[in-house]
Protein backbone atom coordinates (compact mmCIF):
# COMPACT_ATOMS: atom_id res chain seq x y z
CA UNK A 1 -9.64 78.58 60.50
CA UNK A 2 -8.53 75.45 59.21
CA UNK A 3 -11.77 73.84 58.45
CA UNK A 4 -10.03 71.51 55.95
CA UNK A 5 -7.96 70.34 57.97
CA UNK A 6 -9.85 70.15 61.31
CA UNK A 7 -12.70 68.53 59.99
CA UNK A 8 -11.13 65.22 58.48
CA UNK A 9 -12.05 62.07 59.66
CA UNK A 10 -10.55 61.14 63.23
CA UNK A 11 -9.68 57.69 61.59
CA UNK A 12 -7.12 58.74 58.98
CA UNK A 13 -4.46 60.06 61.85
CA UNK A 14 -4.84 57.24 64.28
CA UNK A 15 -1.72 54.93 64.55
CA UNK A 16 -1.71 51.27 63.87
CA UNK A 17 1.25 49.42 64.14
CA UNK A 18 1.80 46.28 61.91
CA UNK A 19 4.37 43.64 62.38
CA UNK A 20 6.63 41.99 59.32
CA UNK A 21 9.11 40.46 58.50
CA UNK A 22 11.83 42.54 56.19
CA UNK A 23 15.11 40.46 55.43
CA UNK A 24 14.43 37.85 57.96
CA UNK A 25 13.94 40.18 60.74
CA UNK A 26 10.66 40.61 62.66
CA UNK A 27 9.92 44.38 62.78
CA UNK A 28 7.21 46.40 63.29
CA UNK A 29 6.33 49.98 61.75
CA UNK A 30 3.85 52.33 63.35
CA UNK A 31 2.06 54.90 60.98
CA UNK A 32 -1.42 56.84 60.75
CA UNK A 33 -4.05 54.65 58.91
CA UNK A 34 -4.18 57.02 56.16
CA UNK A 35 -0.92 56.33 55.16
CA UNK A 36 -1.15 51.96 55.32
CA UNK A 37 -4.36 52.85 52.74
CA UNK A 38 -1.84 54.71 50.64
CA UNK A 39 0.36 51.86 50.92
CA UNK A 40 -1.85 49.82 50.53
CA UNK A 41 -3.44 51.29 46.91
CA UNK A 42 0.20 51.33 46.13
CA UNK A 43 1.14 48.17 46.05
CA UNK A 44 -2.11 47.03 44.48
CA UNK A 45 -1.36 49.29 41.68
CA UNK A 46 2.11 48.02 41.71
CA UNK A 47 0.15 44.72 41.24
CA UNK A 48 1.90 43.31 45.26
CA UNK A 49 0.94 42.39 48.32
CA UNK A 50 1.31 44.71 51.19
CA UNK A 51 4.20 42.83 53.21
CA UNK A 52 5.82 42.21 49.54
CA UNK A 53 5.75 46.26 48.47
CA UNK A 54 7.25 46.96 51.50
CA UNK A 55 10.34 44.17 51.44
CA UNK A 56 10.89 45.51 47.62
CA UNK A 57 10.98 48.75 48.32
CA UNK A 58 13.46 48.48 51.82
CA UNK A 59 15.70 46.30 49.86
CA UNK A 60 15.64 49.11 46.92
CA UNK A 61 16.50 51.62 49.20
CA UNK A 62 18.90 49.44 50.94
CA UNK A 63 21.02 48.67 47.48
CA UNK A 64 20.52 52.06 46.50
CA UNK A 65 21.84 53.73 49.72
CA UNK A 66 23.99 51.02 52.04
CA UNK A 67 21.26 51.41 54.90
CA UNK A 68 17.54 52.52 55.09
CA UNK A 69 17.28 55.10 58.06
CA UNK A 70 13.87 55.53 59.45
CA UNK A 71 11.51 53.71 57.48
CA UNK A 72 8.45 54.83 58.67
CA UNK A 73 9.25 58.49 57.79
CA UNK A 74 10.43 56.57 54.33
CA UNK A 75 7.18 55.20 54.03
CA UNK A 76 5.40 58.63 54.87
CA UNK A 77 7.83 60.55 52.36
CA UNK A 78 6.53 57.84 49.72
CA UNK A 79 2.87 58.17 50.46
CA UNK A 80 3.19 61.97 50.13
CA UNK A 81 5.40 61.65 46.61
CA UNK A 82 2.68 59.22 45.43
CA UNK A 83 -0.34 61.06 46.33
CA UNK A 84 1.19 64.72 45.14
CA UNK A 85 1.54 63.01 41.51
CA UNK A 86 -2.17 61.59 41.38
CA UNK A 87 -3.52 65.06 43.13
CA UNK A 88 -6.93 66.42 42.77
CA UNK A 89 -7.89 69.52 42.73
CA UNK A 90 -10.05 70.99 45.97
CA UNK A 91 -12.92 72.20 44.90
CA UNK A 92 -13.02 75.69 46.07
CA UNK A 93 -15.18 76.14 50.10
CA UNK A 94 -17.86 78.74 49.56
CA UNK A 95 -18.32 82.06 51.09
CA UNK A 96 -15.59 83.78 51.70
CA UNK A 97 -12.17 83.19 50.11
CA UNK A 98 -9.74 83.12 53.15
CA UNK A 99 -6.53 81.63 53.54
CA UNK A 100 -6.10 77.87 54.65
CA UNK A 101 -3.01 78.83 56.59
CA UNK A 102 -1.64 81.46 58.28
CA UNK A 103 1.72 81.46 59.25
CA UNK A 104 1.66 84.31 61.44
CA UNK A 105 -1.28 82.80 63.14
């Protein structure tokens, strides 16, 4: 059905939960692991530490929009902006072409 989908490594969706400090508060963010290896490409290519991409970026969005709601989904929403601009294509499966979703399904 999904095969795709289904068949991605168990590692890339488990949670992990980091602590930091962002404007002189302790926090701490939970998200998937693939997504702290996004972050974590980005800030290298952004030429940053980890804890450092993430302070810039919350205080950007803080001057930017008075308050940051939700980081974590902030974080996803960036990791999914940044990988749809360096996107591959998928090579196509063989056998049969069928559908990768259904919504009727």
């Amino acid at each position: 059905m999904c095969h795709l989908f289904a068949h991605q490594p168990q590692r890339d969706y488990e949670s992990h939960t980091r602590s930091l400090r962002i404007g002189g508060h302790c926090t701490s963010i939970r998200l998937e692991i693939s997504f702290w290896d996004t972050l974590e490409e980005i800030a290298a290519k952004e030429g940053m530490s980890l804890a450092k991409f993430l302070t810039t970026l919350h205080n950007e969005v803080l001057d930017h929009h008075g308050e940051v709601r939700n980081f974590a989904s902030l974080l996803r929403c960036s990791c999914l902006i940044y990988r749809s601009k360096s996107a591959v294509v998928v090579p196509a499966f063989s056998g049969a072409a069928a559908p990768l979703l259904d919504a009727a399904e």
